[in-house]
C-alpha atoms as a PDB file:
ATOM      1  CA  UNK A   1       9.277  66.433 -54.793  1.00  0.00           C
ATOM      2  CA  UNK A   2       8.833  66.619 -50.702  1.00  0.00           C
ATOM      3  CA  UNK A   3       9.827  69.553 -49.093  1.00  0.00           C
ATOM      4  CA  UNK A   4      10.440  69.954 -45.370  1.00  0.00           C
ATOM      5  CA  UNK A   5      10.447  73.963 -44.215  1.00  0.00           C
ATOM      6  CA  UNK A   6      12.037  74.293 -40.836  1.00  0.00           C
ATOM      7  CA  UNK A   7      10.751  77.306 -39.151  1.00  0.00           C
ATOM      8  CA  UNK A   8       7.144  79.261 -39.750  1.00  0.00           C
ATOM      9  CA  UNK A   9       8.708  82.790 -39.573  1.00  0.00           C
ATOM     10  CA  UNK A  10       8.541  85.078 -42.657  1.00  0.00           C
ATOM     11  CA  UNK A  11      11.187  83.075 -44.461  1.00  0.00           C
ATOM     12  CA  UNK A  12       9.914  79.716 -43.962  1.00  0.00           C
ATOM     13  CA  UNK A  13       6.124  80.844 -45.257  1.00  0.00           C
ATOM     14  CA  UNK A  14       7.198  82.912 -47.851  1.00  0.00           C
ATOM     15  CA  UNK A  15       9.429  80.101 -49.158  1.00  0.00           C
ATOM     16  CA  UNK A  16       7.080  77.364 -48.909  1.00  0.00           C
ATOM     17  CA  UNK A  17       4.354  79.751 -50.721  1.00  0.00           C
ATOM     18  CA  UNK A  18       5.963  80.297 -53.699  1.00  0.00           C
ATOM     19  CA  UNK A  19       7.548  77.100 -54.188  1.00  0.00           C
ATOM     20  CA  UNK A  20       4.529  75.498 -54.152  1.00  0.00           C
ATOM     21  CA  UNK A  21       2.757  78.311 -56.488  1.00  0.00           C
ATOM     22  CA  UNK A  22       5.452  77.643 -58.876  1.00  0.00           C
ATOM     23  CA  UNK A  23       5.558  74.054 -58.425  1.00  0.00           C
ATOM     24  CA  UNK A  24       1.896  72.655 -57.367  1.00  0.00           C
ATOM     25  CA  UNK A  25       2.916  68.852 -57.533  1.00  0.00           C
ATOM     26  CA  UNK A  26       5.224  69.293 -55.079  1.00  0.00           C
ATOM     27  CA  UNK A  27       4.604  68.616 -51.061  1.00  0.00           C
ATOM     28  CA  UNK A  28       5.407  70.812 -48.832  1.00  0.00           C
ATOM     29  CA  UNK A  29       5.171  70.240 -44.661  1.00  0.00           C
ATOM     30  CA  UNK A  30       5.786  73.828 -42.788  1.00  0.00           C
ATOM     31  CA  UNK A  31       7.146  72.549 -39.410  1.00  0.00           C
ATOM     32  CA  UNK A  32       6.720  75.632 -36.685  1.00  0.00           C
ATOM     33  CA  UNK A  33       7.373  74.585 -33.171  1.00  0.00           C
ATOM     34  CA  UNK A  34       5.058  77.961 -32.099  1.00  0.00           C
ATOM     35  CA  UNK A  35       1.129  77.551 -32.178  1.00  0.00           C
ATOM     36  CA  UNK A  36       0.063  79.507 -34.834  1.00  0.00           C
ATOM     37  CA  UNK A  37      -0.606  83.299 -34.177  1.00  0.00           C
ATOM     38  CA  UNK A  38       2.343  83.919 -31.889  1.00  0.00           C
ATOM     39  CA  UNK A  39       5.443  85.862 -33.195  1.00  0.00           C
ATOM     40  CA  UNK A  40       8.741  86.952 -31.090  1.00  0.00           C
ATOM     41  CA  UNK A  41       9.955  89.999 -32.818  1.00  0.00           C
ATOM     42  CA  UNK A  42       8.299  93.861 -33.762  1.00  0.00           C
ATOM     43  CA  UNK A  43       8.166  94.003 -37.140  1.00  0.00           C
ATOM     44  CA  UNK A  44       9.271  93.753 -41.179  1.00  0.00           C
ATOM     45  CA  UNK A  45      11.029  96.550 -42.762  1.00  0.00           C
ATOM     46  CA  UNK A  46      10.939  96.404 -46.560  1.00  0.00           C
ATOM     47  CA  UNK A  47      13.311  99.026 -48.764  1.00  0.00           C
ATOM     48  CA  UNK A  48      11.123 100.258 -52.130  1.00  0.00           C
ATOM     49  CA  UNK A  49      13.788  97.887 -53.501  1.00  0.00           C
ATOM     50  CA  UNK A  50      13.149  95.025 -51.607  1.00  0.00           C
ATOM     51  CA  UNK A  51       9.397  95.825 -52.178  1.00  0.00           C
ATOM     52  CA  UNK A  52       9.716  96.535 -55.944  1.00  0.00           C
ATOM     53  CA  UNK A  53      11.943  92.970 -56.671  1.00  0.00           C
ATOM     54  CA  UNK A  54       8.828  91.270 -54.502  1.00  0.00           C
ATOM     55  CA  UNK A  55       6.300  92.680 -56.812  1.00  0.00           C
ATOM     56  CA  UNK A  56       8.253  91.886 -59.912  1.00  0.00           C
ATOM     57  CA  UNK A  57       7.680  88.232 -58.667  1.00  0.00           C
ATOM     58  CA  UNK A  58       4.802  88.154 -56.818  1.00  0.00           C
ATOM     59  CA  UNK A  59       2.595  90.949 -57.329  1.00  0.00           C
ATOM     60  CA  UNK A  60      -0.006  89.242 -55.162  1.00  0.00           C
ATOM     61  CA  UNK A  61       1.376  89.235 -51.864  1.00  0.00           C
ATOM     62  CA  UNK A  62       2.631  92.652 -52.145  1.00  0.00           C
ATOM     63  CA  UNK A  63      -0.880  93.563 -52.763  1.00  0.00           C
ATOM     64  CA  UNK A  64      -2.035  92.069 -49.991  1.00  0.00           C
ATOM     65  CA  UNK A  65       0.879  93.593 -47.410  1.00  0.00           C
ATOM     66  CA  UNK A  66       1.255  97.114 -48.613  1.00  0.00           C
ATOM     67  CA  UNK A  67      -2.373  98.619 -47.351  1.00  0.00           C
ATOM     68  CA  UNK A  68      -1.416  97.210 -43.998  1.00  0.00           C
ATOM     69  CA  UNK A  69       2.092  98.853 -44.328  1.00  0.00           C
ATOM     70  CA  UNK A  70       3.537 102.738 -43.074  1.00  0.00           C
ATOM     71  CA  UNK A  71       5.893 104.002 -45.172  1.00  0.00           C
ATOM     72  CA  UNK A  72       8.291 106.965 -45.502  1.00  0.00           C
ATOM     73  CA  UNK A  73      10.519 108.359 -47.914  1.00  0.00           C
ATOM     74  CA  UNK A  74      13.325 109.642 -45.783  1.00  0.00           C
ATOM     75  CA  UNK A  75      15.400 109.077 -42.418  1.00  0.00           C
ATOM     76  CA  UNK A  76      16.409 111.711 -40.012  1.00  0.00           C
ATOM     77  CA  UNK A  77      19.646 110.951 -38.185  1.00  0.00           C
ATOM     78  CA  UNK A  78      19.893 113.028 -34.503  1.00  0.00           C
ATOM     79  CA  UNK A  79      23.379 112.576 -32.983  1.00  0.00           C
ATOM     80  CA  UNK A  80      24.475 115.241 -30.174  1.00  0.00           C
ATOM     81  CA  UNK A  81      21.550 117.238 -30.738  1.00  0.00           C
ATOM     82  CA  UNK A  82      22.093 117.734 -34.807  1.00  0.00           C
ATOM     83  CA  UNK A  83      19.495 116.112 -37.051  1.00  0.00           C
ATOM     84  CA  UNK A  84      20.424 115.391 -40.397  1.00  0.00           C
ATOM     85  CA  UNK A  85      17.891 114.535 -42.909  1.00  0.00           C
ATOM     86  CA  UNK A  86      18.695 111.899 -45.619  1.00  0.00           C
ATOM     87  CA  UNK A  87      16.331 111.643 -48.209  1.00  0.00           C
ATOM     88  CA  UNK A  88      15.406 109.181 -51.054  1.00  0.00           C
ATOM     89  CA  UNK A  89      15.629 106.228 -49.219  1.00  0.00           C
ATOM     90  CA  UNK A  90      12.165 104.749 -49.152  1.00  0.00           C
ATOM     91  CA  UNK A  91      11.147 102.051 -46.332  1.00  0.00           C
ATOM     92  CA  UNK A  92       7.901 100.182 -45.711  1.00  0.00           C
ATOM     93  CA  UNK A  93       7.051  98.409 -42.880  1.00  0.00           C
ATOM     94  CA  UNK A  94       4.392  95.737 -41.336  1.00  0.00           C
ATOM     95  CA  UNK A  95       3.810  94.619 -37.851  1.00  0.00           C
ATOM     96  CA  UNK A  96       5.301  91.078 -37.678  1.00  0.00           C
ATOM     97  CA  UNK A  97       2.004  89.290 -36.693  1.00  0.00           C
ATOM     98  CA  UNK A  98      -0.116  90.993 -39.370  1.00  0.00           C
ATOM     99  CA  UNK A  99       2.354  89.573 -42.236  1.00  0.00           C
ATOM    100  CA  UNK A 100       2.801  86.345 -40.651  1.00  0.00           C
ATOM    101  CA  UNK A 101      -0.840  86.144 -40.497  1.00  0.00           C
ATOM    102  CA  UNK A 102      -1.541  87.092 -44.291  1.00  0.00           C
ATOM    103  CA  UNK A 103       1.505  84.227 -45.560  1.00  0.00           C
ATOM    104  CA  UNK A 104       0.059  81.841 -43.400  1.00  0.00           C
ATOM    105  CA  UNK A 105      -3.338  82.176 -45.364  1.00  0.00           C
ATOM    106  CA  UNK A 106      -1.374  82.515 -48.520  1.00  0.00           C
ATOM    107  CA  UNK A 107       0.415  78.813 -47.461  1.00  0.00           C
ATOM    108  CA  UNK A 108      -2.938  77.696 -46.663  1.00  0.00           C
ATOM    109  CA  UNK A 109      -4.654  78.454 -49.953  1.00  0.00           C
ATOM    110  CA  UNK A 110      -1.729  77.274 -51.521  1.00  0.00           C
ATOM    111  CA  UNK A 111      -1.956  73.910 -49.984  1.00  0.00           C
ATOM    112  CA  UNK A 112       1.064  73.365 -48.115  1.00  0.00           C
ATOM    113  CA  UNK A 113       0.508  71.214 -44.986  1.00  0.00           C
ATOM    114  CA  UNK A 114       1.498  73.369 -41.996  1.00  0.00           C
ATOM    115  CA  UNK A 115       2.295  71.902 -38.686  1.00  0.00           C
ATOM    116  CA  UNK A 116       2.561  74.645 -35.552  1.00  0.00           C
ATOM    117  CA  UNK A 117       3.267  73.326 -32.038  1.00  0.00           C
ATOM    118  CA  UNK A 118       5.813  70.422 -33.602  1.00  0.00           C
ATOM    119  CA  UNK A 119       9.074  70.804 -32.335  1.00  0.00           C
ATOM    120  CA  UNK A 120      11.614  68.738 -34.628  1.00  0.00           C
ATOM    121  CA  UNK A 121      14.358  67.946 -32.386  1.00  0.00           C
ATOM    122  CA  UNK A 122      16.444  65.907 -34.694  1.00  0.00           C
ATOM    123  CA  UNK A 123      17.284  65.316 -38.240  1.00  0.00           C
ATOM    124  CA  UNK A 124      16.388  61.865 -38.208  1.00  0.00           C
ATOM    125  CA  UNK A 125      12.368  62.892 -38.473  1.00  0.00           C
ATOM    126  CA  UNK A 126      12.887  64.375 -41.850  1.00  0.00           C
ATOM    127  CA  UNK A 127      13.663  61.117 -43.357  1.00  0.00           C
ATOM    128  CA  UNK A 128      11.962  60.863 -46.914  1.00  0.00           C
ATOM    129  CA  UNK A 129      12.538  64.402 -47.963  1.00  0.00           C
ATOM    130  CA  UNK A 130      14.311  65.495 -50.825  1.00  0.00           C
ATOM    131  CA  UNK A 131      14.978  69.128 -49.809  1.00  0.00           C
ATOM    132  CA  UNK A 132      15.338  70.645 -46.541  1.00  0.00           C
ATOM    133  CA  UNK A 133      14.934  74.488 -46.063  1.00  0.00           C
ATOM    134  CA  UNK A 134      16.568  75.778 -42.818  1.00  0.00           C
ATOM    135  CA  UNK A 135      13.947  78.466 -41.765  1.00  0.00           C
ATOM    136  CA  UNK A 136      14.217  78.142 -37.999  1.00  0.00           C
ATOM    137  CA  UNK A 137      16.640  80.990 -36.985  1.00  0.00           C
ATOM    138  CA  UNK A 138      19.241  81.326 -34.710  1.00  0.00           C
ATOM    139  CA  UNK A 139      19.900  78.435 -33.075  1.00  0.00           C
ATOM    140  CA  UNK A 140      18.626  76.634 -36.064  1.00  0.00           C
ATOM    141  CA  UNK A 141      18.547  72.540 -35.740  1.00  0.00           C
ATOM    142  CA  UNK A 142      18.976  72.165 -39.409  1.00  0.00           C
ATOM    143  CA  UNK A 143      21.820  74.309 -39.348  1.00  0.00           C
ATOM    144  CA  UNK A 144      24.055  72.518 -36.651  1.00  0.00           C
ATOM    145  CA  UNK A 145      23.399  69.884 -38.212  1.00  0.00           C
ATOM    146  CA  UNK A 146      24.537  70.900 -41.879  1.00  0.00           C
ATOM    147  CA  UNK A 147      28.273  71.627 -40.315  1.00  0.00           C
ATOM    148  CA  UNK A 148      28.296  68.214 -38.584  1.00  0.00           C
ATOM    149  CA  UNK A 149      30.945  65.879 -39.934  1.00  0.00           C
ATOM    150  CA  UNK A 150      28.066  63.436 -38.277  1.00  0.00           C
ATOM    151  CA  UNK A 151      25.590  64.448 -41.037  1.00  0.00           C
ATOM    152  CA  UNK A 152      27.790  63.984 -44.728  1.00  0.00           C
ATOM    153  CA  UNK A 153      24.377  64.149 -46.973  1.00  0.00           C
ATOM    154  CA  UNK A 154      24.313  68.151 -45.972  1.00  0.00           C
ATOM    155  CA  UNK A 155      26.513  70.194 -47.961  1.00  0.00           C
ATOM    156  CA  UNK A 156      27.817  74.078 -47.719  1.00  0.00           C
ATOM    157  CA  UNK A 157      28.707  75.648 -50.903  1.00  0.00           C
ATOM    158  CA  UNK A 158      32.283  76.984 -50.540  1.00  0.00           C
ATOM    159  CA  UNK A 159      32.677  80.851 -49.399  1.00  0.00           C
ATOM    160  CA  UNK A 160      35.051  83.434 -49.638  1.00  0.00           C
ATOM    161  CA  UNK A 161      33.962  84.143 -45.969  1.00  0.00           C
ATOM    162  CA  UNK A 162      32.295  81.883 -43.257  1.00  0.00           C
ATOM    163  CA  UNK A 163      28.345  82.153 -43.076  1.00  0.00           C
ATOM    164  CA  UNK A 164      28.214  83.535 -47.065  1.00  0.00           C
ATOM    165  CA  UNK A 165      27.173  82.258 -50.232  1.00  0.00           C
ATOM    166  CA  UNK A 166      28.529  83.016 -53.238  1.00  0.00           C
ATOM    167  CA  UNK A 167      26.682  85.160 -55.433  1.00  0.00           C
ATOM    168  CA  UNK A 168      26.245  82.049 -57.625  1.00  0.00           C
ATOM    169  CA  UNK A 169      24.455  80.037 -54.941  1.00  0.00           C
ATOM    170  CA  UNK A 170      22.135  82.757 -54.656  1.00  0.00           C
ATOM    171  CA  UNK A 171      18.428  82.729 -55.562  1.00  0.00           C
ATOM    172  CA  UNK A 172      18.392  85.628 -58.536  1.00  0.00           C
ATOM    173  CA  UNK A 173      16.488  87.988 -56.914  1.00  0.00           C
ATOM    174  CA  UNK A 174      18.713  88.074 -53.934  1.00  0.00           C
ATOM    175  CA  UNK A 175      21.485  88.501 -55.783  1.00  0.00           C
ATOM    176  CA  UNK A 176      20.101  91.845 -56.931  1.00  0.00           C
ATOM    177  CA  UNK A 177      19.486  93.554 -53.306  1.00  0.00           C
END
């Protein structure tokens, strides 16, 4: 199978990672139009949830993010001078460089071919692929394209409300966050 990942942010890596851990016969080419190393954005905030599903799956990554992480255990709200302190709600979080960094060794050591500084400006470059992953945010390319009547071979699964999946089109472990 060839794989084309749109976008080298957090999704995109992470993506392309474990697909090809799970699947090493497949290809997989990381397009990023960034050079590697640059990031637009703070950081990644992980619930003990989020954190815990990610470990159930992929014990190894979470290893490698949580000594690099700050965590805390509850939240104080101040409004008008009154604080109010909610506890039980766990968070981690990592500086958005640091765990692009790590998944971009982890993509590297998996053996996915990752391309920074390439722009793809139109679907037609992706030719010979037989999945697409829409990882490049926003404004994404792939995206626009998918909602094209210009571009029939991309398909949305029907939604109860624009910009949703249904539960059913969801990867299992998203389902459960």
């Amino acid at each position: 199978m060839r794989i084309a990942v749109i976008g080298g942010g957090p999704g995109g890596l992470y993506f392309a990672y474990l697909w090809k851990r799970r699947h090493p016969d497949a290809h997989i080419d990381l397009f990023e139009q960034n050079p590697e190393g640059a990031t637009w954005g703070f950081g990644v905030v992980f619930s003990e949830q989020a954190l815990d599903f990610l470990r159930a799956d992929d014990p190894e990554t979470v290893d490698a993010i949580t000594p690099r992480m700050e965590s805390w255990k509850n939240i104080t709200l101040n409004l008008h001078g009154q604080s109010v302190e909610i506890d039980g709600i766990g968070f981690s979080s990592i500086g958005r460089l640091e765990l692009l960094t790590i998944l971009q060794q982890r993509v590297r050591t998996a053996g996915v071919a990752a391309r920074y500084d390439t722009t793809i400006t139109s679907l037609d470059e992706l030719t010979g692929y037989d999945l697409i992953v829409a990882a490049d945010g926003l404004n994404s390319l792939v995206r626009r394209a998918s909602r094209s009547r210009s571009a029939p071979r991309f398909r949305i699964p029907p939604t109860s409300s624009p910009g949703t999946a249904p539960a059913s089109a969801l990867p299992r472990c998203r389902r459960r966050l």
